[in-house]
Protein backbone atom coordinates (compact mmCIF):
# COMPACT_ATOMS: atom_id res chain seq x y z
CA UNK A 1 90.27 65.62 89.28
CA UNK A 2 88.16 64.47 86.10
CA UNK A 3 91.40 62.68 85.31
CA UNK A 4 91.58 60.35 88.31
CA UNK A 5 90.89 56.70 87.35
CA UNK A 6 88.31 54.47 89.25
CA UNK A 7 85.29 55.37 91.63
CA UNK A 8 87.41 57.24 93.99
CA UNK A 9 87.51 61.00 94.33
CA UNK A 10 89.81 62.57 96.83
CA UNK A 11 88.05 65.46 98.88
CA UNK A 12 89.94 68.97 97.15
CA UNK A 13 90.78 69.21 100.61
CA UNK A 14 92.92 66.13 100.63
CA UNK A 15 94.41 67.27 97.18
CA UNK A 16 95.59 70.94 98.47
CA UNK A 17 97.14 69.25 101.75
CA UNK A 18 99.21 67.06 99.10
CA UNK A 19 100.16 69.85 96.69
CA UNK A 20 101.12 71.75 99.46
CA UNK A 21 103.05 69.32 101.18
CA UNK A 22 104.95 68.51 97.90
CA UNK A 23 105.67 71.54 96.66
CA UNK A 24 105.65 73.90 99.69
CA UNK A 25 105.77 77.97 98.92
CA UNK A 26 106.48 77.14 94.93
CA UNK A 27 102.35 76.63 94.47
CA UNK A 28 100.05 78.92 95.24
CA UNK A 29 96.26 77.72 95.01
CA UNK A 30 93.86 80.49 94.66
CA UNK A 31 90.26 79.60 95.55
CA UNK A 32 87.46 81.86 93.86
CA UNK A 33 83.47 81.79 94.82
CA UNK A 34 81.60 78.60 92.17
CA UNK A 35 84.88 77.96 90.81
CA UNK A 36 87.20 75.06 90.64
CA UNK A 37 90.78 76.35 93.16
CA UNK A 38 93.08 76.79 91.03
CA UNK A 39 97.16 76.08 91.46
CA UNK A 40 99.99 78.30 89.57
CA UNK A 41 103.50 77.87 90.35
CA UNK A 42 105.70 80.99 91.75
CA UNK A 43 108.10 80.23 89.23
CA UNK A 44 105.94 80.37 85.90
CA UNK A 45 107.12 83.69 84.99
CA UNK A 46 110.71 83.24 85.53
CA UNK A 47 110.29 80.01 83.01
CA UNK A 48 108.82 82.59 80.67
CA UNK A 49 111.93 84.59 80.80
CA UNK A 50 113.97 82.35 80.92
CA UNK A 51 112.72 80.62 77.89
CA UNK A 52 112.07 83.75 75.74
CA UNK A 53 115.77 84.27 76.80
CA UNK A 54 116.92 81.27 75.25
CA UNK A 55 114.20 81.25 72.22
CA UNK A 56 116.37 84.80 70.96
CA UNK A 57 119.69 83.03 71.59
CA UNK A 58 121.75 83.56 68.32
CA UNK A 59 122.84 80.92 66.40
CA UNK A 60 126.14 82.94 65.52
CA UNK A 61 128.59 82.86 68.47
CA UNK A 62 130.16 86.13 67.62
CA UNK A 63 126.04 87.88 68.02
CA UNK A 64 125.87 86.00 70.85
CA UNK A 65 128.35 87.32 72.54
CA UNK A 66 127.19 90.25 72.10
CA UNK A 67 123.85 90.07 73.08
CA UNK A 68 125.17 88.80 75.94
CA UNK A 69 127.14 91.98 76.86
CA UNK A 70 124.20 94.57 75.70
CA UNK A 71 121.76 92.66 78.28
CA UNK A 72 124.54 92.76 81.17
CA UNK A 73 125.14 96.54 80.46
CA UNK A 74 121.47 97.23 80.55
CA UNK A 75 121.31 95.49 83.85
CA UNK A 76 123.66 97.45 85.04
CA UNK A 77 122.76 101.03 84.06
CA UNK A 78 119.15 100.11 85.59
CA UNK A 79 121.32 99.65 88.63
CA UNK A 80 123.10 102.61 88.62
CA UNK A 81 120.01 104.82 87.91
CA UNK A 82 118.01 103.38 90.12
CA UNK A 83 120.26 104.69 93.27
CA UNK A 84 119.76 107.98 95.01
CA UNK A 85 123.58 109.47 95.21
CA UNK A 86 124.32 111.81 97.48
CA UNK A 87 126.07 114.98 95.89
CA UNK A 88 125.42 118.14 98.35
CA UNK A 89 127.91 117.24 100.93
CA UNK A 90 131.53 115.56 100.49
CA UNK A 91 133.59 113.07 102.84
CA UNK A 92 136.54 115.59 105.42
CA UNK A 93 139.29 115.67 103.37
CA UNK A 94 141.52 113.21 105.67
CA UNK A 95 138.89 110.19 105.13
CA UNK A 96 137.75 110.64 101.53
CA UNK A 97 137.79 107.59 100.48
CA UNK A 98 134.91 107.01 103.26
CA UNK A 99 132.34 104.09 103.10
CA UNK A 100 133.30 105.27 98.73
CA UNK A 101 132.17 101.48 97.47
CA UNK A 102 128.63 101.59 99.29
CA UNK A 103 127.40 103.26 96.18
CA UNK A 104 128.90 100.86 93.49
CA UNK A 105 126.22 98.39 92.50
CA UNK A 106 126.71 94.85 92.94
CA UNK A 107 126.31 94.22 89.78
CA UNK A 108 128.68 96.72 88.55
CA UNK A 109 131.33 95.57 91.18
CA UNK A 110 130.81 91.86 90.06
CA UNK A 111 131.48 92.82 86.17
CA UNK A 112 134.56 94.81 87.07
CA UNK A 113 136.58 92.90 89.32
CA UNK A 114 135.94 89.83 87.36
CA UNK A 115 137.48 91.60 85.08
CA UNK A 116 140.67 93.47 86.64
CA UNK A 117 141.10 90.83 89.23
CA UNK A 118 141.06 87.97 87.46
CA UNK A 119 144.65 85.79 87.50
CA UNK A 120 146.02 89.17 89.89
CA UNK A 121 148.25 87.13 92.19
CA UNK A 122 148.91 88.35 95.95
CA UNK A 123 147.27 91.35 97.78
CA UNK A 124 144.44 92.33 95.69
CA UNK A 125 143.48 95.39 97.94
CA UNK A 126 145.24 98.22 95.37
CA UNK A 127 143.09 96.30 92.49
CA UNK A 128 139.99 96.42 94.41
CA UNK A 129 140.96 99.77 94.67
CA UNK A 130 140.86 100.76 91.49
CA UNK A 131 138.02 98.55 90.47
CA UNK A 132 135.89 101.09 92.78
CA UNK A 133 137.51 103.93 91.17
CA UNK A 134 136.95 102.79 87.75
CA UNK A 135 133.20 102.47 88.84
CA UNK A 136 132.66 105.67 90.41
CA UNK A 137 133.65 106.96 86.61
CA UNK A 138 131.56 104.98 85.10
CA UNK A 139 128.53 105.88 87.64
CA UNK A 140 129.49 109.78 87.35
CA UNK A 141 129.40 109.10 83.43
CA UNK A 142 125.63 107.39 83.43
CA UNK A 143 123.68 108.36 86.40
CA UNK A 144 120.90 110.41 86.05
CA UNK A 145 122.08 114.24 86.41
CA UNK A 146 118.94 116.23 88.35
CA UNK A 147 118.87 119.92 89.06
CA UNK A 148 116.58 122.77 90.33
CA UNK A 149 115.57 125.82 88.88
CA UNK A 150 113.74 128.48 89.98
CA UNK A 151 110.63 128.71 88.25
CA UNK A 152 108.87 132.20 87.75
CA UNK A 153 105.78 131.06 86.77
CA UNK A 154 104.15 128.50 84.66
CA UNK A 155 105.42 125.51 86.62
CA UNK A 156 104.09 123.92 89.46
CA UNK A 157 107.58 121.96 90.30
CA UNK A 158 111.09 122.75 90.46
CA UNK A 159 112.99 121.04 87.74
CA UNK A 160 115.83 121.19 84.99
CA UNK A 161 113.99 123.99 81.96
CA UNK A 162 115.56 124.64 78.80
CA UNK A 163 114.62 127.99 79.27
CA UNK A 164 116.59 128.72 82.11
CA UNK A 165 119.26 128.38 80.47
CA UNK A 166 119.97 124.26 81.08
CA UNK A 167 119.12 121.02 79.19
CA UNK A 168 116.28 118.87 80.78
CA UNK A 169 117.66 115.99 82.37
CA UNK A 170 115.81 112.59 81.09
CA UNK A 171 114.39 112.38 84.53
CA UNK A 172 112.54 115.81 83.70
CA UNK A 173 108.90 115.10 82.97
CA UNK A 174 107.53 118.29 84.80
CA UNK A 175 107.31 121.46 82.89
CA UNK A 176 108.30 119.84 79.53
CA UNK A 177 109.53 123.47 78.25
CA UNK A 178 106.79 124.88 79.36
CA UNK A 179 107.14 127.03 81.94
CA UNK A 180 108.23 130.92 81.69
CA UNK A 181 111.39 130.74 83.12
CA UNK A 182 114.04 133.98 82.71
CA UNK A 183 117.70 133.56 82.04
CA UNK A 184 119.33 132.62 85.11
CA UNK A 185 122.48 135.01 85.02
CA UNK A 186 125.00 134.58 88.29
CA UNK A 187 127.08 137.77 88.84
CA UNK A 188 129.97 138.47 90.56
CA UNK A 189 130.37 141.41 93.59
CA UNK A 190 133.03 143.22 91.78
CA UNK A 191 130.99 143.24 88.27
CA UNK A 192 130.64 147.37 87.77
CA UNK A 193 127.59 146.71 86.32
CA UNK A 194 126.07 144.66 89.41
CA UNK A 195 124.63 147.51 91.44
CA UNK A 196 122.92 148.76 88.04
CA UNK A 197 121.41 145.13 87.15
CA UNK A 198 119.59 144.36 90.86
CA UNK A 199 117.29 146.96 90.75
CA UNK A 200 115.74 146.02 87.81
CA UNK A 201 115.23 142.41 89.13
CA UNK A 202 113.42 144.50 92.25
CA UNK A 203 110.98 145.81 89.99
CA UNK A 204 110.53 142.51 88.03
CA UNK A 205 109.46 141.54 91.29
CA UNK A 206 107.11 144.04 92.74
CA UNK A 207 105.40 143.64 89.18
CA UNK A 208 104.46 140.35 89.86
């Protein structure tokens, strides 16, 4: 406002009716108690980025490149970890390849068919296929692996323990190998040894 030349001075009023109606929803103007409003732009971050982006652009093509590909993989392994995949019940037999792509990201889809379908000529459905099947590797390879033990004591959730006998997942942040888990130890009915082995796990019990 200081800036304005000559006697006039615009009400603030006026001037946040003109912002607004030049730059719409890409301003906001926040208006504080004393205090001059003040206007940011939506978009001030994304400049940020977008400039740090390009400030860390390599001057060697080759790096580049590269760079390129390590930020689009990162991208798309924060995609695939951030989905909840469904792993306790399986599609009937005769429809297994059910609804299959609704847990491909896009962003994974978009990297591989741009890769396997590019130049394909005619039907494209046995590629697009295969791009899905490709991904469904490459999700079963990455995604976050979560189990559930059952904790004796020691730990107030149920979660992957390196005592029981399993590696923490990356998602584990519970019990941190903390809790007193035993060995878990499956047998099978026609072990000779089973009939000998539960009662002891009976009186493990009643101890506690």
């Amino acid at each position: 406002m200081n800036q304005i030349e000559g006697d006039y001075r615009p009400h603030i009023k006026t001037v946040k009716a003109r912002l607004l109606q030049k730059y719409g929803d890409d301003i906001i103007i926040a208006e504080t108690a004393n205090k001059c409003p003040v206007v940011c732009f939506h978009n001030t971050g994304y400049k940020i980025l977008t400039e740090a982006w390009y400030e860390q652009k390599a001057s060697d093509p080759k790096e580049e490149r590269k760079r390129i590909v390590k930020a689009a993989a990162t991208i798309i392994l924060e995609d695939i970890r951030s989905q909840v995949y469904e792993t306790t019940h399986y599609p009937p037999s005769d429809n297994f390849l059910m609804d299959v792509q609704t847990v491909v990201p896009e962003t994974l889809q978009i990297l591989l068919e741009g890769i396997i379908l590019k130049n394909k000529r005619g039907s494209l459905e046995k590629w697009k296929k295969k791009c899905i099947a490709f991904a469904h590797c490459i999700i079963s390879a990455v995604r976050p692996i979560s189990f559930s033990c059952r904790c004796t004591k020691g730990c107030r959730r149920a979660c992957g323990c390196k005592k029981a006998g399993s590696k923490c997942s990356s998602m584990c942040v519970n019990c941190n190998n903390s809790c007193e888990n035993a060995q878990i130890v499956t047998f099978d009915s026609d072990d000779e040894d089973f009939d000998e082995i539960m009662p002891r796990e009976n009186e493990n019990e009643n101890e506690e």
